[in-house]
C-alpha atoms as a PDB file:
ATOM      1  CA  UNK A   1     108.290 120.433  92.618  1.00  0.00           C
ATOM      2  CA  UNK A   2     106.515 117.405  93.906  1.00  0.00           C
ATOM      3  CA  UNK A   3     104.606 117.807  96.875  1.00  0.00           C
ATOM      4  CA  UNK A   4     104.710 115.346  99.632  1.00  0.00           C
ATOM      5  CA  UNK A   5     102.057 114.924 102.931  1.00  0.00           C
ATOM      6  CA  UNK A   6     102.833 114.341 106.198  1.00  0.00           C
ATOM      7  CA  UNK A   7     101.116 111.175 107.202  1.00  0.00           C
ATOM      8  CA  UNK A   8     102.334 109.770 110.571  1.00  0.00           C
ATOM      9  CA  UNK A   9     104.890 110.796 112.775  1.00  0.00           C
ATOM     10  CA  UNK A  10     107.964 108.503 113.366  1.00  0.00           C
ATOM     11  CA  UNK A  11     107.041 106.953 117.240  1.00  0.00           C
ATOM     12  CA  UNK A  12     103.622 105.850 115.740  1.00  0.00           C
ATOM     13  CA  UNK A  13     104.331 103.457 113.572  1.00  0.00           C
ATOM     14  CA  UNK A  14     106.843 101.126 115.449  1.00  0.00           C
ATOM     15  CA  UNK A  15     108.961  98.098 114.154  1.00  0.00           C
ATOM     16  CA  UNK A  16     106.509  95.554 112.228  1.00  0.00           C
ATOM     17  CA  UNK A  17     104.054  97.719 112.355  1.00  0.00           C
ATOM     18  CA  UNK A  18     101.487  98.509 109.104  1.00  0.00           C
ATOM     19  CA  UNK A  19      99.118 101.782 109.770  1.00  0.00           C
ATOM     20  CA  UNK A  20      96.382 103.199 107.025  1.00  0.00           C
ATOM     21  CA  UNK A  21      96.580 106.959 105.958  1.00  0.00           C
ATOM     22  CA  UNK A  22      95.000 109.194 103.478  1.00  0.00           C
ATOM     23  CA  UNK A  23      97.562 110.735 101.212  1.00  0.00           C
ATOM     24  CA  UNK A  24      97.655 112.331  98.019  1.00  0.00           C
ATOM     25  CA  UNK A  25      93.618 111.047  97.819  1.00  0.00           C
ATOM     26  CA  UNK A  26      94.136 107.152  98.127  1.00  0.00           C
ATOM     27  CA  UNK A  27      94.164 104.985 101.485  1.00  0.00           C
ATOM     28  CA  UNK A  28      97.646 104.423 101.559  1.00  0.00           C
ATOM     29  CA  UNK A  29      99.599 101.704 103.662  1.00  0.00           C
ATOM     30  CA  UNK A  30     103.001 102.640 105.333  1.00  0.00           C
ATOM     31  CA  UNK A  31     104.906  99.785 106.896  1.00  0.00           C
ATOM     32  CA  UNK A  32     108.062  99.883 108.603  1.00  0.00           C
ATOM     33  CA  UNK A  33     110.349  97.017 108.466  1.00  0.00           C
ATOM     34  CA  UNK A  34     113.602  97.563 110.197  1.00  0.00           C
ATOM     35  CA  UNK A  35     112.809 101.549 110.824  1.00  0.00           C
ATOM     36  CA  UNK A  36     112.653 102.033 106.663  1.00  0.00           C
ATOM     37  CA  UNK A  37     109.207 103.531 105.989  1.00  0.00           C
ATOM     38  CA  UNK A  38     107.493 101.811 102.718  1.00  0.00           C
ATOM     39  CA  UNK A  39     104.170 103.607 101.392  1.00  0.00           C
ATOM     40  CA  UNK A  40     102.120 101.462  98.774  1.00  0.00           C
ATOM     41  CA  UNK A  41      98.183 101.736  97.829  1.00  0.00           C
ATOM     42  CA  UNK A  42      96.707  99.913 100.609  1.00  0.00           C
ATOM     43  CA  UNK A  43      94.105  97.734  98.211  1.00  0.00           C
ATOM     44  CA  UNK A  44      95.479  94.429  97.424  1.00  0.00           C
ATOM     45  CA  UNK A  45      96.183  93.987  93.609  1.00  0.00           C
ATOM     46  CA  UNK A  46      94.989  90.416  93.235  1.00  0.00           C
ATOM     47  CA  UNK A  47      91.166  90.779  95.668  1.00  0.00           C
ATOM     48  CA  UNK A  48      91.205  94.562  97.072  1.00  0.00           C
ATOM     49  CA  UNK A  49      91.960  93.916 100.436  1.00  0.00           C
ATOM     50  CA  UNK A  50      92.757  96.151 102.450  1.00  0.00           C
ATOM     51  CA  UNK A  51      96.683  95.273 103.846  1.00  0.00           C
ATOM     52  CA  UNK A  52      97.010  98.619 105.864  1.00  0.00           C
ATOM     53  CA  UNK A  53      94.031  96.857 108.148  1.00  0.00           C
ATOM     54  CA  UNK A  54      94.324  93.242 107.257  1.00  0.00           C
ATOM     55  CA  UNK A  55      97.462  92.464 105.632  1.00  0.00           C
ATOM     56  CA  UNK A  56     100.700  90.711 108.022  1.00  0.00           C
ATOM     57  CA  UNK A  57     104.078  91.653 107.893  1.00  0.00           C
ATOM     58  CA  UNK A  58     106.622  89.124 107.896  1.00  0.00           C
ATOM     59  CA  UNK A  59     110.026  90.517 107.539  1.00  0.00           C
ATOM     60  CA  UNK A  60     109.739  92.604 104.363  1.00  0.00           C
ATOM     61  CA  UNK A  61     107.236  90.396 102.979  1.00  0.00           C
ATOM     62  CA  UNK A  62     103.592  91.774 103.436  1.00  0.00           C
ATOM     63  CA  UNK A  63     100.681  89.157 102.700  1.00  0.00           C
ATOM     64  CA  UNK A  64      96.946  88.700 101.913  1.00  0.00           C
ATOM     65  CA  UNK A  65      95.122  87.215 104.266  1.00  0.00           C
ATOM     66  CA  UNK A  66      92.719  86.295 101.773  1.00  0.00           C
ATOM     67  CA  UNK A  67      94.460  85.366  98.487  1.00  0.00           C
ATOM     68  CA  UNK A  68      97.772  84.348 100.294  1.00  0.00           C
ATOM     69  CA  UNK A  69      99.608  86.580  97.699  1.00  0.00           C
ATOM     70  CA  UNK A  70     103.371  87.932  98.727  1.00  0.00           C
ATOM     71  CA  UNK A  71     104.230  91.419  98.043  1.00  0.00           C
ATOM     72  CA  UNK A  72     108.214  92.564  98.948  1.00  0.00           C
ATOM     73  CA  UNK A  73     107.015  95.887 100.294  1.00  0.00           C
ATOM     74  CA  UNK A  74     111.073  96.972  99.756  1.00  0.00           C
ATOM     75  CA  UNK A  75     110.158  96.874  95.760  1.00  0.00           C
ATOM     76  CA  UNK A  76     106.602  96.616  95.193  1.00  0.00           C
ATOM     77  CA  UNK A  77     106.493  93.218  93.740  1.00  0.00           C
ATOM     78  CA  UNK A  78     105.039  90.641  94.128  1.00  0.00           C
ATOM     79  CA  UNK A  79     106.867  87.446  94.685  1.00  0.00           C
ATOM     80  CA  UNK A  80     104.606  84.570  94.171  1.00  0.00           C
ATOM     81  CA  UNK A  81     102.550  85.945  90.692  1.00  0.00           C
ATOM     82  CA  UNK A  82     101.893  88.235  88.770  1.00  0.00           C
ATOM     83  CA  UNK A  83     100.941  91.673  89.988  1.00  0.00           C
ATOM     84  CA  UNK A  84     102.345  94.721  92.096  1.00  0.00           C
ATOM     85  CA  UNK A  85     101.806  96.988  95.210  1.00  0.00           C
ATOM     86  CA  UNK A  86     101.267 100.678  93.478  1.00  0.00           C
ATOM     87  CA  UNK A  87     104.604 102.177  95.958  1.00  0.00           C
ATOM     88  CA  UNK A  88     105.282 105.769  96.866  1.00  0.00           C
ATOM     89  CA  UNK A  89     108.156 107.474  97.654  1.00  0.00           C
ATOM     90  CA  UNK A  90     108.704 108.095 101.007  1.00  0.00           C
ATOM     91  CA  UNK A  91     110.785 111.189 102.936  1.00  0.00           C
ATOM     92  CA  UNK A  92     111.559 111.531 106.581  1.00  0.00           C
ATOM     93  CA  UNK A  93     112.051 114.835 107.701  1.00  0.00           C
ATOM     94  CA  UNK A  94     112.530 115.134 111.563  1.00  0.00           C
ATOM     95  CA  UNK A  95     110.309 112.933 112.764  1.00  0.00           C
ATOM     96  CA  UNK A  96     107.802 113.282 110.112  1.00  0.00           C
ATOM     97  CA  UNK A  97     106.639 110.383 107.628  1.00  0.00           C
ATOM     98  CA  UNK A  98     105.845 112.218 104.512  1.00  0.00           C
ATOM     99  CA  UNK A  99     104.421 110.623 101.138  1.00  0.00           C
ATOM    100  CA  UNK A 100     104.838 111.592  97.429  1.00  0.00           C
ATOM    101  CA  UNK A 101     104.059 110.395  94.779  1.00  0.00           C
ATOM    102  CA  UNK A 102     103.405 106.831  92.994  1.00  0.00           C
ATOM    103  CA  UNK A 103     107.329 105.977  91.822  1.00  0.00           C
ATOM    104  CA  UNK A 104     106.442 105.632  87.747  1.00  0.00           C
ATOM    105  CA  UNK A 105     105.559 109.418  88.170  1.00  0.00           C
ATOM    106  CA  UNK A 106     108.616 111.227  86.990  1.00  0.00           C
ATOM    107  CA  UNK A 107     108.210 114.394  89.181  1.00  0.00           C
ATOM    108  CA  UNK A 108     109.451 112.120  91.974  1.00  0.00           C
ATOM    109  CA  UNK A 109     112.859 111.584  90.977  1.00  0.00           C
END
């Protein structure tokens, strides 16, 4: 069975909003975009920013500030290159944010 963290609870991470976590022993990014919780490695792919702290949402779309690089947080991918946000599933239980694990890992299906 896959274990999964509790990372935030629901009212703290409003509409828009991108918050940093420790889970599963990486910083972690969650972002909700319309009240659908989206957990990727918080490191940019392309220059190591960190997007949890200085990334900007804009609709599902979550971008560099440095590199300018676009990253559909829905999917992972990025839509202007080549590259990829490392995603994690995600559960809500109650009001609970919980991560798993990285999505190629096949304990999470």
């Amino acid at each position: 069975m896959t274990e999964f963290e509790t990372v935030l609870r629901t009212p703290e991470l409003g509409p828009g909003a991108i918050a940093e976590v420790q889970a599963r022993g990486r910083d972690i990014a969650i972002a909700n975009v319309g009240q659908t919780y989206y957990a990727f490695d918080a490191a940019c792919p392309v220059d190591g920013t960190n997007l949890a702290r200085d990334g900007r949402l804009d609709g599902d779309l979550l971008i560099c500030p440095n590199d300018d690089a676009r990253f559909n947080v829905r999917t992972g991918e990025r839509v202007d290159g080549a590259g990829a946000l490392r995603a994690h599933a995600v559960r809500i239980e109650g009001n609970e944010i919980r991560v798993g694990p990285h999505y190629a890992d096949e304990n999470a299906r």
